[in-house]
N, C-alpha and C. Protein backbone atom coordinates (compact mmCIF):
# COMPACT_ATOMS: atom_id res chain seq x y z
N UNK A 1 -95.61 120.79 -152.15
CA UNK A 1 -96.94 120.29 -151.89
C UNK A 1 -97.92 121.44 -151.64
N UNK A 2 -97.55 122.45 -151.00
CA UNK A 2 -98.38 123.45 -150.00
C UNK A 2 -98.42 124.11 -151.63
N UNK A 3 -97.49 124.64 -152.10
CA UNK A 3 -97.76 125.33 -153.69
C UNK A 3 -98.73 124.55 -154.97
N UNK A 4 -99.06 123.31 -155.43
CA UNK A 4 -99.78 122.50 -155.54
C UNK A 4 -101.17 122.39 -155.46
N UNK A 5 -100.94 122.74 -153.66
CA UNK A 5 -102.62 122.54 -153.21
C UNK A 5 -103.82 124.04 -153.35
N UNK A 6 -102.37 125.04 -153.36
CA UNK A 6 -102.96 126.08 -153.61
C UNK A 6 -103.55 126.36 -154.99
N UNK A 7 -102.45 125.84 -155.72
CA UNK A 7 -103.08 126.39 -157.38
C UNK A 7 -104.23 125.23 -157.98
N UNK A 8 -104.48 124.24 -156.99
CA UNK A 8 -105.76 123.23 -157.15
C UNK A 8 -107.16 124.25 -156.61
N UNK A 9 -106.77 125.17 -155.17
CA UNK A 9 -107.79 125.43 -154.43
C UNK A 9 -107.93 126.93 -155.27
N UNK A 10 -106.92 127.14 -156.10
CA UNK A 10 -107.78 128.58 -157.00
C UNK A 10 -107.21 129.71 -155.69
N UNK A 11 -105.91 130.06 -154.84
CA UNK A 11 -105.30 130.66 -154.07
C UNK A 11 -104.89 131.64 -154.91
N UNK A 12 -104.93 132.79 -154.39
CA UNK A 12 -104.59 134.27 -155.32
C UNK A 12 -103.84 134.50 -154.19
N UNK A 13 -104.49 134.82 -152.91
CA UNK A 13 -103.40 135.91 -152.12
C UNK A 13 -102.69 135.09 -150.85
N UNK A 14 -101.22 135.17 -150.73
CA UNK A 14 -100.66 134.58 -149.80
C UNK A 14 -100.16 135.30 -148.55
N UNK A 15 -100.24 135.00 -147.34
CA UNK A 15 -99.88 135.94 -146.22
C UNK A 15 -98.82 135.12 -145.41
N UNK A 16 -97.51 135.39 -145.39
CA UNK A 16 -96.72 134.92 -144.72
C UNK A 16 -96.57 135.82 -142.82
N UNK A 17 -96.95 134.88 -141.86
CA UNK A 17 -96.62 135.72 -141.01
C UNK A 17 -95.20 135.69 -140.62
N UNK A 18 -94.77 136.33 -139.69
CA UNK A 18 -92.98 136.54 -139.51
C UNK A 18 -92.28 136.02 -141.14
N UNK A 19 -92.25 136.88 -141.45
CA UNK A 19 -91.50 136.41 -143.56
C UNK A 19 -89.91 136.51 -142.87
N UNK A 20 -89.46 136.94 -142.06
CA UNK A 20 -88.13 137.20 -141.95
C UNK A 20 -87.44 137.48 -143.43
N UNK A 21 -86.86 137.19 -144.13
CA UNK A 21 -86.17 137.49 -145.28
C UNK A 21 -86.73 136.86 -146.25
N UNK A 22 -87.62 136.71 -146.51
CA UNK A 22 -88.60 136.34 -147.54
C UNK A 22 -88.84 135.04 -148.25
N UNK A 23 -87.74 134.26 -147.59
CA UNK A 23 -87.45 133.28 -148.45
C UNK A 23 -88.96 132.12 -148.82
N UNK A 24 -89.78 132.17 -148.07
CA UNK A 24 -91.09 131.50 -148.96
C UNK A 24 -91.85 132.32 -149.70
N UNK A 25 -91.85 133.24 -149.54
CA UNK A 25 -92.61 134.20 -150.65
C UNK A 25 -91.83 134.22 -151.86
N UNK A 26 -90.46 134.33 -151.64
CA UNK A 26 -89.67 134.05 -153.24
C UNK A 26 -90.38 132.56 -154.26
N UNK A 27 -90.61 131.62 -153.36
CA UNK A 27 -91.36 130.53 -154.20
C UNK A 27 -93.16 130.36 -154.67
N UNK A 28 -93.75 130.98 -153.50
CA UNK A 28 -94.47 131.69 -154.17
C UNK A 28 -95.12 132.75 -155.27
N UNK A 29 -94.28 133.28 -155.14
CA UNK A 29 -94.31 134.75 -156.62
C UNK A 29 -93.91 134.50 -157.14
N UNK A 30 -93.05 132.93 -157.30
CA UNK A 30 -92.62 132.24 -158.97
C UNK A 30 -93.71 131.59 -159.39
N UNK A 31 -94.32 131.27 -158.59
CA UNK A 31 -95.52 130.36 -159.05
C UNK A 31 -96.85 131.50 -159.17
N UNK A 32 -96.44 132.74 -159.33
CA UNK A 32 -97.68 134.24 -159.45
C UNK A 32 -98.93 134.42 -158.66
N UNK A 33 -98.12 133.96 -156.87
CA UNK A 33 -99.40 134.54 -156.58
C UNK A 33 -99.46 135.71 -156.21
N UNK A 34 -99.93 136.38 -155.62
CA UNK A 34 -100.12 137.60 -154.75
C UNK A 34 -99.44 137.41 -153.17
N UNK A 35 -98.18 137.93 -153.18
CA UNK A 35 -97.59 137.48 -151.84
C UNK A 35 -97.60 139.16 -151.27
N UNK A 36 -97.91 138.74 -149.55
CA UNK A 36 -97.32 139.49 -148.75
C UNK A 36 -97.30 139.29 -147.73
N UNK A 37 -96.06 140.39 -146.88
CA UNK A 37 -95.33 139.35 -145.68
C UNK A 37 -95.11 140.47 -144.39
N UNK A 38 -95.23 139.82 -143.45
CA UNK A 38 -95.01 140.92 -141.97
C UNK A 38 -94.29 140.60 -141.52
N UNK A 39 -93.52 141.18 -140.80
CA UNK A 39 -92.45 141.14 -139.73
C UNK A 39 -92.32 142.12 -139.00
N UNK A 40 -91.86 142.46 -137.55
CA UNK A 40 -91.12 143.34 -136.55
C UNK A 40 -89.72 143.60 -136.96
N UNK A 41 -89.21 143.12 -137.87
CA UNK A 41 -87.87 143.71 -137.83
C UNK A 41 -88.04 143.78 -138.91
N UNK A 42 -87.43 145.13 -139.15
CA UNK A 42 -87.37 146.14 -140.22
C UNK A 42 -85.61 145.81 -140.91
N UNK A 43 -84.63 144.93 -139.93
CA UNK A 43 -83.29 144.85 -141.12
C UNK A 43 -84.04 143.54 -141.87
N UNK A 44 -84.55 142.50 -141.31
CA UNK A 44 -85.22 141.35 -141.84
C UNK A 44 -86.23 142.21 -143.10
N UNK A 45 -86.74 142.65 -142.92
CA UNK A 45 -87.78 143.54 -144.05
C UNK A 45 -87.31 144.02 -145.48
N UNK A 46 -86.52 145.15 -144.67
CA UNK A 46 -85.16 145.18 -145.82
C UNK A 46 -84.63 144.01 -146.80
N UNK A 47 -84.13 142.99 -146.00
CA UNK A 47 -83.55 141.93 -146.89
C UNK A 47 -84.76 141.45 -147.70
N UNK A 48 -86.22 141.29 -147.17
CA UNK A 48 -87.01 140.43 -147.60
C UNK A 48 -87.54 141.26 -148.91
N UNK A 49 -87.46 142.47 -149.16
CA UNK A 49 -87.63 143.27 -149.99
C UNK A 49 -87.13 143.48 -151.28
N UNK A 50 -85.63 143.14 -150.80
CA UNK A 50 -84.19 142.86 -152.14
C UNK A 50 -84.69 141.16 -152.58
N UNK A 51 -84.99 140.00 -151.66
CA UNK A 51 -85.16 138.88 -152.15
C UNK A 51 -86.17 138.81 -153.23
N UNK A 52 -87.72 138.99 -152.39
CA UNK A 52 -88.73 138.99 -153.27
C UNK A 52 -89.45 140.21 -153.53
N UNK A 53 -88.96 141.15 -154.46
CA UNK A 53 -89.17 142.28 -154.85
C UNK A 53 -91.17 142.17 -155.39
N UNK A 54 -91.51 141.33 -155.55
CA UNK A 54 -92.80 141.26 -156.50
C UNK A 54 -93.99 141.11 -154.86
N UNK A 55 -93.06 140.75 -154.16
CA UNK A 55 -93.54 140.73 -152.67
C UNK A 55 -94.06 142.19 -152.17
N UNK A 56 -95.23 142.71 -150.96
CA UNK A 56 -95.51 143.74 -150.39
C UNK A 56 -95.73 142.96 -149.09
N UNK A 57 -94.85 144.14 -148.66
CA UNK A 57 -94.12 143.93 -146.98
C UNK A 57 -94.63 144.85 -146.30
N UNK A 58 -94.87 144.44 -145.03
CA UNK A 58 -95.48 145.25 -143.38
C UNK A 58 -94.94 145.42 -142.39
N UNK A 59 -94.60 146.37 -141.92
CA UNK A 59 -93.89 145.89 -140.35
C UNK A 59 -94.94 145.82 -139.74
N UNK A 60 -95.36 144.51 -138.82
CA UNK A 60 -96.84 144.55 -138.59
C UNK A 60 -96.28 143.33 -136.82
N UNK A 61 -97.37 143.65 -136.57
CA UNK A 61 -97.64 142.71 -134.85
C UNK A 61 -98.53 141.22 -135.40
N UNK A 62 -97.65 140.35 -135.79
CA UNK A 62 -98.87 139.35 -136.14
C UNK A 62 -100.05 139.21 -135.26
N UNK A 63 -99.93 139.55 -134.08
CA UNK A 63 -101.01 139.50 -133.41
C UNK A 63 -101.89 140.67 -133.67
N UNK A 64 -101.96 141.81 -134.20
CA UNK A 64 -102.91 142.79 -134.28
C UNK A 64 -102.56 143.22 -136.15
N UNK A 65 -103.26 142.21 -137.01
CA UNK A 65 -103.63 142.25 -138.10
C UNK A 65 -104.69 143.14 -138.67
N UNK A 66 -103.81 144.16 -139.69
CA UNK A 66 -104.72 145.15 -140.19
C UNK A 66 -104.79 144.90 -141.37
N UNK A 67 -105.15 144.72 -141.99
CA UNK A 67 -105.46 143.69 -143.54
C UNK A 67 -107.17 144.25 -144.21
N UNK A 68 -107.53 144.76 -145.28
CA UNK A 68 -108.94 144.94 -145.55
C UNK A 68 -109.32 143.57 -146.55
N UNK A 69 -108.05 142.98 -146.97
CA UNK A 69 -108.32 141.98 -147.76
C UNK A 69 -108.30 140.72 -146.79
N UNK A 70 -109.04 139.56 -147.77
CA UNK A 70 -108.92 138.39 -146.52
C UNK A 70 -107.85 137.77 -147.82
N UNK A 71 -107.12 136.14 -146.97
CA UNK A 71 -106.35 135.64 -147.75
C UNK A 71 -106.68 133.78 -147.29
N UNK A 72 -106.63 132.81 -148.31
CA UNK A 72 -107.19 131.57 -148.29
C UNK A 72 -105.69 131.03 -147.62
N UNK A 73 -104.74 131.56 -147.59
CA UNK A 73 -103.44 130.71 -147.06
C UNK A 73 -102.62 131.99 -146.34
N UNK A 74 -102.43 131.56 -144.75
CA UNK A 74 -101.85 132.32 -143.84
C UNK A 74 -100.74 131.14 -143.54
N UNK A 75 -99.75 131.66 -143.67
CA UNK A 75 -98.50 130.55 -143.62
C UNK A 75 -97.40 131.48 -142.30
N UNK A 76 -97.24 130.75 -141.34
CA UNK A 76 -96.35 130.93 -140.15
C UNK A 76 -95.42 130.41 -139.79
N UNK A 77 -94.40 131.47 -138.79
CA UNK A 77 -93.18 130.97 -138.36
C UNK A 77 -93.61 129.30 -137.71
């Protein structure tokens, strides 16, 4: 549904916060959007990296977002 509503609303860039191992960004970047994902843990990062390779990953504080781009869909733990 959430993939759907995006490619109705014209969604290019997706921001997963906590991606842990990537696994929604893998369904996203089948459907070509522009995914990328943060997390604090760097073995989670790792994995999320081997999953969705087409993905760009952050080790980032969801709470202190450094981003120059904005994004129409912020998707959270």
């Amino acid at each position: 549904f959430i993939i759907q509503q995006c490619k109705k609303e014209k969604v290019k860039r997706v921001l997963d916060l906590g991606c842990g191992v990537g696994r929604n960004l893998i369904e996203f970047a089948k459907h070509k959007f522009e995914v990328y994902g943060i997390d604090l843990s760097e073995k989670l990062l790792e994995i999320a990296k081997k999953n969705a390779s087409k993905a760009k990953f952050f080790k980032m504080d969801m709470r202190k977002l450094e981003f120059p781009d904005e994004f129409f869909l912020i998707k959270g733990v």
